[in-house]
N, C-alpha and C. Protein backbone atom coordinates (compact mmCIF):
# COMPACT_ATOMS: atom_id res chain seq x y z
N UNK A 1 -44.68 79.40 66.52
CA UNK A 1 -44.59 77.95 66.51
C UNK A 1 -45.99 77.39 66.28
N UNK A 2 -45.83 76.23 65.58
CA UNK A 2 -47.72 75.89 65.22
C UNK A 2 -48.20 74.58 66.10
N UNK A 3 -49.09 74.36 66.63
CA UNK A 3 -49.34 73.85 67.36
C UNK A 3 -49.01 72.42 67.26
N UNK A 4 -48.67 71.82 65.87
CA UNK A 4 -48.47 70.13 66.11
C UNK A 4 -46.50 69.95 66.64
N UNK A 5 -45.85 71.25 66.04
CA UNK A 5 -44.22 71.68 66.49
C UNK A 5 -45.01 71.26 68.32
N UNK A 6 -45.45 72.47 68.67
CA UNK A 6 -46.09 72.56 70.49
C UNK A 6 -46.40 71.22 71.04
N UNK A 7 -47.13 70.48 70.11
CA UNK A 7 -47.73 69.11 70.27
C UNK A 7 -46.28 68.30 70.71
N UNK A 8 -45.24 68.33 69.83
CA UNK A 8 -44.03 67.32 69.82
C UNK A 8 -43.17 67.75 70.67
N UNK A 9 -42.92 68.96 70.93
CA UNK A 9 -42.06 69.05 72.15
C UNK A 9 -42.85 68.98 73.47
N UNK A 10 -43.99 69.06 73.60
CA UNK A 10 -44.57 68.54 74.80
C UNK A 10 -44.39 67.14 75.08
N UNK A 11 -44.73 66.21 73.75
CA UNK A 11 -44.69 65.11 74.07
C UNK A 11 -43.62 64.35 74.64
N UNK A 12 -42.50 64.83 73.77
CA UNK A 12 -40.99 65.08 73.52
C UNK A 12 -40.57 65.02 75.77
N UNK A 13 -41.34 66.28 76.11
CA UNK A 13 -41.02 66.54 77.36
C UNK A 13 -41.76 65.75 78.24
N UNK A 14 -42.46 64.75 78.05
CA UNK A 14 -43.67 64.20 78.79
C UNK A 14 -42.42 62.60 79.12
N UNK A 15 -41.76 62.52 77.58
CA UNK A 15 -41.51 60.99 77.76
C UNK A 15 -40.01 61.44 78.64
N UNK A 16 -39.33 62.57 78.75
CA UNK A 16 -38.11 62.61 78.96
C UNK A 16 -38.35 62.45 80.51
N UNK A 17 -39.55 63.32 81.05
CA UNK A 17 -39.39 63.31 82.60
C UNK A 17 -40.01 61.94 82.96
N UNK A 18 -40.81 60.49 81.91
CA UNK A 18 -40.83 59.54 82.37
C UNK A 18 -40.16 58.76 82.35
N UNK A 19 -39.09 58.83 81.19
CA UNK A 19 -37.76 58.46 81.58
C UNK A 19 -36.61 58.35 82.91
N UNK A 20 -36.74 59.85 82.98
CA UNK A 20 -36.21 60.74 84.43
C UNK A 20 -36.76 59.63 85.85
N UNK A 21 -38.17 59.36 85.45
CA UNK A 21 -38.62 59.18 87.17
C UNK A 21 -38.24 57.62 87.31
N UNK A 22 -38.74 56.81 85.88
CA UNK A 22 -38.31 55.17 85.87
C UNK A 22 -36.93 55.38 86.35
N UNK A 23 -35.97 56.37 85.81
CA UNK A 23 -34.18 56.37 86.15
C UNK A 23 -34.26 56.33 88.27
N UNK A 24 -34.86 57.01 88.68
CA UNK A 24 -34.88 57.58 89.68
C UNK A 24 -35.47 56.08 90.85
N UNK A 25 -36.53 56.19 90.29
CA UNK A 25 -37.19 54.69 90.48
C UNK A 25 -35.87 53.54 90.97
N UNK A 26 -35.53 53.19 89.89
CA UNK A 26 -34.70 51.78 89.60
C UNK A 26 -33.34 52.24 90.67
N UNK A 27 -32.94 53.89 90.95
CA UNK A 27 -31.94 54.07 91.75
C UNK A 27 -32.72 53.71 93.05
N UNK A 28 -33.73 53.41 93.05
CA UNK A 28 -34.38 53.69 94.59
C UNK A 28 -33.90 52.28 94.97
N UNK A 29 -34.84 51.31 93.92
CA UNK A 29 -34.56 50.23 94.16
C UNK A 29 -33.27 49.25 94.64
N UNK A 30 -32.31 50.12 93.72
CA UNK A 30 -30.83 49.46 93.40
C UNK A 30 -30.78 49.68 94.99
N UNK A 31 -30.79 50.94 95.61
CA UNK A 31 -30.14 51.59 96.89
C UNK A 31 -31.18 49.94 97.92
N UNK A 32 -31.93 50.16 97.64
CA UNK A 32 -32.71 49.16 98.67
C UNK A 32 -32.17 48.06 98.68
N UNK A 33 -31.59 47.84 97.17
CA UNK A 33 -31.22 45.91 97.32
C UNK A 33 -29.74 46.15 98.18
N UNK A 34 -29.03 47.18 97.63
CA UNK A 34 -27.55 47.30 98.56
C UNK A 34 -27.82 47.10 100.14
N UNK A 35 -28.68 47.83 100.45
CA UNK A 35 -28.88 48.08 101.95
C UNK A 35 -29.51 46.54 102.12
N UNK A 36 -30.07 45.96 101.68
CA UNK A 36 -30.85 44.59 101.88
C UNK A 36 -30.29 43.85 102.00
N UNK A 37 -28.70 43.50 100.90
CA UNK A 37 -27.43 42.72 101.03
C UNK A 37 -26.90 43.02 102.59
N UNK A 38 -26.49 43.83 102.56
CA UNK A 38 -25.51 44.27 103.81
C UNK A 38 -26.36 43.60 104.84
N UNK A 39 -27.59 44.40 105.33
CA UNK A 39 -28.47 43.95 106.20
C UNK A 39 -28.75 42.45 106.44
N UNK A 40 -29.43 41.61 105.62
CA UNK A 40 -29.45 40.19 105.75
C UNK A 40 -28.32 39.16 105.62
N UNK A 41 -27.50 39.46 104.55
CA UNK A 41 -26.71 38.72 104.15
C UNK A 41 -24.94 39.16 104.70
N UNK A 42 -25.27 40.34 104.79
CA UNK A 42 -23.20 40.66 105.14
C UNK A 42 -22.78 41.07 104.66
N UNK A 43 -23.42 41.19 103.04
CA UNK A 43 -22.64 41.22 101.87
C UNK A 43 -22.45 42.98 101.82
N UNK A 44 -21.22 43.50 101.71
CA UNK A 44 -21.12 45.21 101.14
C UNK A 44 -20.92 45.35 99.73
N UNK A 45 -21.95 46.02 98.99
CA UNK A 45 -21.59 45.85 97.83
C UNK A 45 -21.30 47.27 97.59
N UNK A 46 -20.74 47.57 96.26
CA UNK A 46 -20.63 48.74 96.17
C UNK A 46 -21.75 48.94 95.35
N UNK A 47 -21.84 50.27 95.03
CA UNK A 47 -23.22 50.40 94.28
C UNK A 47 -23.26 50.14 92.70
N UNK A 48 -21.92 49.83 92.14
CA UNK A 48 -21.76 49.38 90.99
C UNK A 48 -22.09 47.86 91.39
N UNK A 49 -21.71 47.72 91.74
CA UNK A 49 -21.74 45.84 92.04
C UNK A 49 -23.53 45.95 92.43
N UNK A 50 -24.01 46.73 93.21
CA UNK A 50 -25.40 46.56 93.59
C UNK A 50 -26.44 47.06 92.68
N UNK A 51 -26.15 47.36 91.50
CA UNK A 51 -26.44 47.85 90.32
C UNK A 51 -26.28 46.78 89.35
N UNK A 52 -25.26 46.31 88.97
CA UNK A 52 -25.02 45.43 88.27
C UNK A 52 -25.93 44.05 88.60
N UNK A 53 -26.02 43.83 89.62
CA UNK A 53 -26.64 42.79 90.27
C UNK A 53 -28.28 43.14 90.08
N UNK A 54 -28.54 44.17 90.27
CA UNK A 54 -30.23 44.16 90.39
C UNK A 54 -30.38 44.31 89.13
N UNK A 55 -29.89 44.62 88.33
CA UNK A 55 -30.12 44.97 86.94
C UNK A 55 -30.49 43.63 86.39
N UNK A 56 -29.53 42.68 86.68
CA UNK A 56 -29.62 41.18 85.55
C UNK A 56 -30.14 40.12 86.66
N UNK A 57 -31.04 41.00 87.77
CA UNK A 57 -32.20 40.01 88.53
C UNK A 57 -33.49 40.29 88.09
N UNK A 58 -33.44 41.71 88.31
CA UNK A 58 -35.26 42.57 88.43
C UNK A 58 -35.26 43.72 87.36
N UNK A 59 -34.33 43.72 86.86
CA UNK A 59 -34.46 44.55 85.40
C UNK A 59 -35.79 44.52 84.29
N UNK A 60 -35.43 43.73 84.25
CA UNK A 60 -36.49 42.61 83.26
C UNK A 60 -37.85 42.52 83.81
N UNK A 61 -37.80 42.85 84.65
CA UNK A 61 -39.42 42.86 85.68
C UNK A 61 -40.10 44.11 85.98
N UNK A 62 -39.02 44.98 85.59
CA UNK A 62 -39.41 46.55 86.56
C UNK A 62 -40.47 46.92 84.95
N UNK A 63 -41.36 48.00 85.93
CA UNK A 63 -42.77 47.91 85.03
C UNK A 63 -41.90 48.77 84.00
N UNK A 64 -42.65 48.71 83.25
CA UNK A 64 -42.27 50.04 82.10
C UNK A 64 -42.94 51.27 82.55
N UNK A 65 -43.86 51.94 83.20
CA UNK A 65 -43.97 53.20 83.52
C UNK A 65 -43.41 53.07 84.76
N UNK A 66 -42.73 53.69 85.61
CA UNK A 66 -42.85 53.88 87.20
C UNK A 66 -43.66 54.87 87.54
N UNK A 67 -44.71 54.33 88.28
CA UNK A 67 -45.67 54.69 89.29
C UNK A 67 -45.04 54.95 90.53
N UNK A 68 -45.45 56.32 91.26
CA UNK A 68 -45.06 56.36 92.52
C UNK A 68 -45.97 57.43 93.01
């Protein structure tokens, strides 16, 4: 294999696991806003509903890399 092939599947593997962690990330979050509903407000959401909801609040806000 020649090194710019080596070059692209590294890179290839660099963006997939930052993909992976932003995915992981935004589940963290979602789980926090569910538990945050219930907790303050009453509200039980399910995690589709608590998903759906954080998505078209803080979607739009969440950084583009996740840092953690």
């Amino acid at each position: 294999m020649c090194a710019s092939t080596q070059q692209i599947n590294l890179q290839q593997s660099v963006q997939q696991e930052q993909f992976r962690l932003r995915m992981a990330a935004q589940m963290f979050h979602i789980h926090c806003y569910r538990r945050e509903q219930w907790l303050e407000c009453g509200r039980r959401l399910s995690v589709n509903q608590a998903a759906a909801e954080w998505i078209s609040c803080y979607a739009a806000e969440f950084p583009a890399s996740a840092r953690m």
